[in-house]
Protein backbone atom coordinates (compact mmCIF):
# COMPACT_ATOMS: atom_id res chain seq x y z
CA UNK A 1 84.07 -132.84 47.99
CA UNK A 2 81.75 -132.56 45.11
CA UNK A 3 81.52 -130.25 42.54
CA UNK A 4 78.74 -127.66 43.03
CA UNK A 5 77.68 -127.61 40.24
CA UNK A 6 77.25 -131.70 39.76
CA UNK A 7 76.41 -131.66 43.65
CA UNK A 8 73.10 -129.51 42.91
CA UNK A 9 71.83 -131.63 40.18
CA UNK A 10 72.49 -135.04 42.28
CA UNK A 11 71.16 -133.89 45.20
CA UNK A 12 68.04 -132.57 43.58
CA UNK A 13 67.48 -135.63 41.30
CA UNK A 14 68.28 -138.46 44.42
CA UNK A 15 65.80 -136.54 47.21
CA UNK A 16 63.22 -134.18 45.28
CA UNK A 17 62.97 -135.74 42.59
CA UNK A 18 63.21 -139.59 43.23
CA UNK A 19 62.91 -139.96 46.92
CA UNK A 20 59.95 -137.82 47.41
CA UNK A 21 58.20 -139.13 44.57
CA UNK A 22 58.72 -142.30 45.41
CA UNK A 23 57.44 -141.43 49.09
CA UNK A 24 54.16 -139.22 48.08
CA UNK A 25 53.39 -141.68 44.97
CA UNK A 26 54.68 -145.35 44.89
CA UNK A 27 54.66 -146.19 48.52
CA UNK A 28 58.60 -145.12 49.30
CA UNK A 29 60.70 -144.47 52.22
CA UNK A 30 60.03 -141.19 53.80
CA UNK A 31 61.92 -138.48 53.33
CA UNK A 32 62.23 -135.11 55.64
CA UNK A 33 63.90 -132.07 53.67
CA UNK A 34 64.45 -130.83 57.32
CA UNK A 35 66.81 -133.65 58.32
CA UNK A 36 68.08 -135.37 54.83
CA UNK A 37 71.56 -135.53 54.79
CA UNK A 38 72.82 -134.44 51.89
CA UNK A 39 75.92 -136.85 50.45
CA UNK A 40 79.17 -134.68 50.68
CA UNK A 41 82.10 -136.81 48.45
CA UNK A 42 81.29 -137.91 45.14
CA UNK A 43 80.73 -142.04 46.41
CA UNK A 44 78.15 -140.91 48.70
CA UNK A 45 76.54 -139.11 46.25
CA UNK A 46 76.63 -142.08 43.69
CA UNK A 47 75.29 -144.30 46.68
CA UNK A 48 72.30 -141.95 47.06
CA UNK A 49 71.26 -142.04 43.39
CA UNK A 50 71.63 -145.60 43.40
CA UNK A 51 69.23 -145.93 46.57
CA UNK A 52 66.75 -143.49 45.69
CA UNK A 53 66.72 -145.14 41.75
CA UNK A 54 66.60 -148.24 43.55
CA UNK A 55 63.46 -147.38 46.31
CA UNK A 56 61.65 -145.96 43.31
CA UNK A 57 61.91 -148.24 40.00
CA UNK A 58 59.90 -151.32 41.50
CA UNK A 59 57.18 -148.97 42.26
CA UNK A 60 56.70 -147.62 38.93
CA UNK A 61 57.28 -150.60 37.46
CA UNK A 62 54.61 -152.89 39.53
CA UNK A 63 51.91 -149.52 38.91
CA UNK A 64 49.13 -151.53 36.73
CA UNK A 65 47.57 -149.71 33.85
CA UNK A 66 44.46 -148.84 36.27
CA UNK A 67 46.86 -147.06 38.76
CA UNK A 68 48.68 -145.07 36.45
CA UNK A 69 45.53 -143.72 35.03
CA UNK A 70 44.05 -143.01 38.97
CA UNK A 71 43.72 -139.23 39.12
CA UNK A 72 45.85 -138.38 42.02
CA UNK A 73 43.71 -135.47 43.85
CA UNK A 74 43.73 -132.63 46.27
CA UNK A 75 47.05 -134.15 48.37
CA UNK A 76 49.05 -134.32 45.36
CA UNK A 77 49.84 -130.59 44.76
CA UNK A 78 50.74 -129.80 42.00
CA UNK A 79 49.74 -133.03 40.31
CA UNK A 80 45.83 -132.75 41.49
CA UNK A 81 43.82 -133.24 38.58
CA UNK A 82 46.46 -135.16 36.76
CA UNK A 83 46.64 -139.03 36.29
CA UNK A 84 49.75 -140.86 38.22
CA UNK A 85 51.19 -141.27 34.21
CA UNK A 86 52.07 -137.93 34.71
CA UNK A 87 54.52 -138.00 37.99
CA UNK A 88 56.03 -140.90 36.30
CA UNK A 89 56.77 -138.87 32.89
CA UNK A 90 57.66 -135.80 35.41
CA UNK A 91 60.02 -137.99 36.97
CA UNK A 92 61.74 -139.31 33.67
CA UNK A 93 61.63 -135.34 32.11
CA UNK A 94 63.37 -134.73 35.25
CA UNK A 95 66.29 -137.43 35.15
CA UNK A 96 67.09 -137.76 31.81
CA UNK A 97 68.07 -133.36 31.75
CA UNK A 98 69.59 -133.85 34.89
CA UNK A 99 71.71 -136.26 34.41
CA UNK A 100 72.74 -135.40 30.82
CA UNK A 101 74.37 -132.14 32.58
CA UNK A 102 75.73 -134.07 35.25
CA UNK A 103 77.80 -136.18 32.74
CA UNK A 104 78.41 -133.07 30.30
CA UNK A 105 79.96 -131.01 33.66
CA UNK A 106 81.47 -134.33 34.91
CA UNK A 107 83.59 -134.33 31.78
CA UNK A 108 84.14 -130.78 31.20
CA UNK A 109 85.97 -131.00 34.86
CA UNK A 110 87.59 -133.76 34.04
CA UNK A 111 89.38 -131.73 31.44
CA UNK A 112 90.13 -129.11 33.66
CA UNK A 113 86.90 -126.97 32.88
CA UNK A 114 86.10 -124.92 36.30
């Protein structure tokens, strides 16, 4: 079983944050909150990030200069009047706090921090 605390954070960043993105924005897998299972040992979780890092890089990476400057619209709530640059810098501000406190709590419990 995961930690709760590490669980939340993984779980958020591999199917809110990532996977959903990825779906609404860069052409992704979908993803239904209503049915996503949510990985339960810590190798399932890992697997999940890696997918959902995996289904979403190419996407931002192929996105030409003209695409990320598209303004995204009505449908893209609560990105409307906001160039795609800003879902991919949402993303990143996202990820990079996440997973700083997913190693910080990963290593406080591995010293026997509960």
């Amino acid at each position: 079983m995961l930690w709760p605390p590490i669980a939340w954070r993984l779980a958020h960043l591999t199917g809110h944050v990532l996977a959903k993105r990825t779906e609404m924005y860069f052409g992704g897998p979908s993803i239904d909150y209503d049915d996503y299972v949510y990985a339960g040992t810590a190798a399932a979780a890992l697997d999940h990030i890696d997918r959902a890092y995996d289904n979403s890089s190419p996407g931002m990476r192929a996105a030409t200069t003209a695409e990320l400057g598209r303004l995204l619209g009505p449908s893209a709530s609560p990105f409307t009047d906001r160039p795609l640059t800003t879902v991919v810098l949402h993303i990143h501000r996202e990820v990079m706090p996440h997973g700083t406190e997913i190693a910080s709590l990963r290593d406080l419990y591995a010293h026997g921090y509960e």
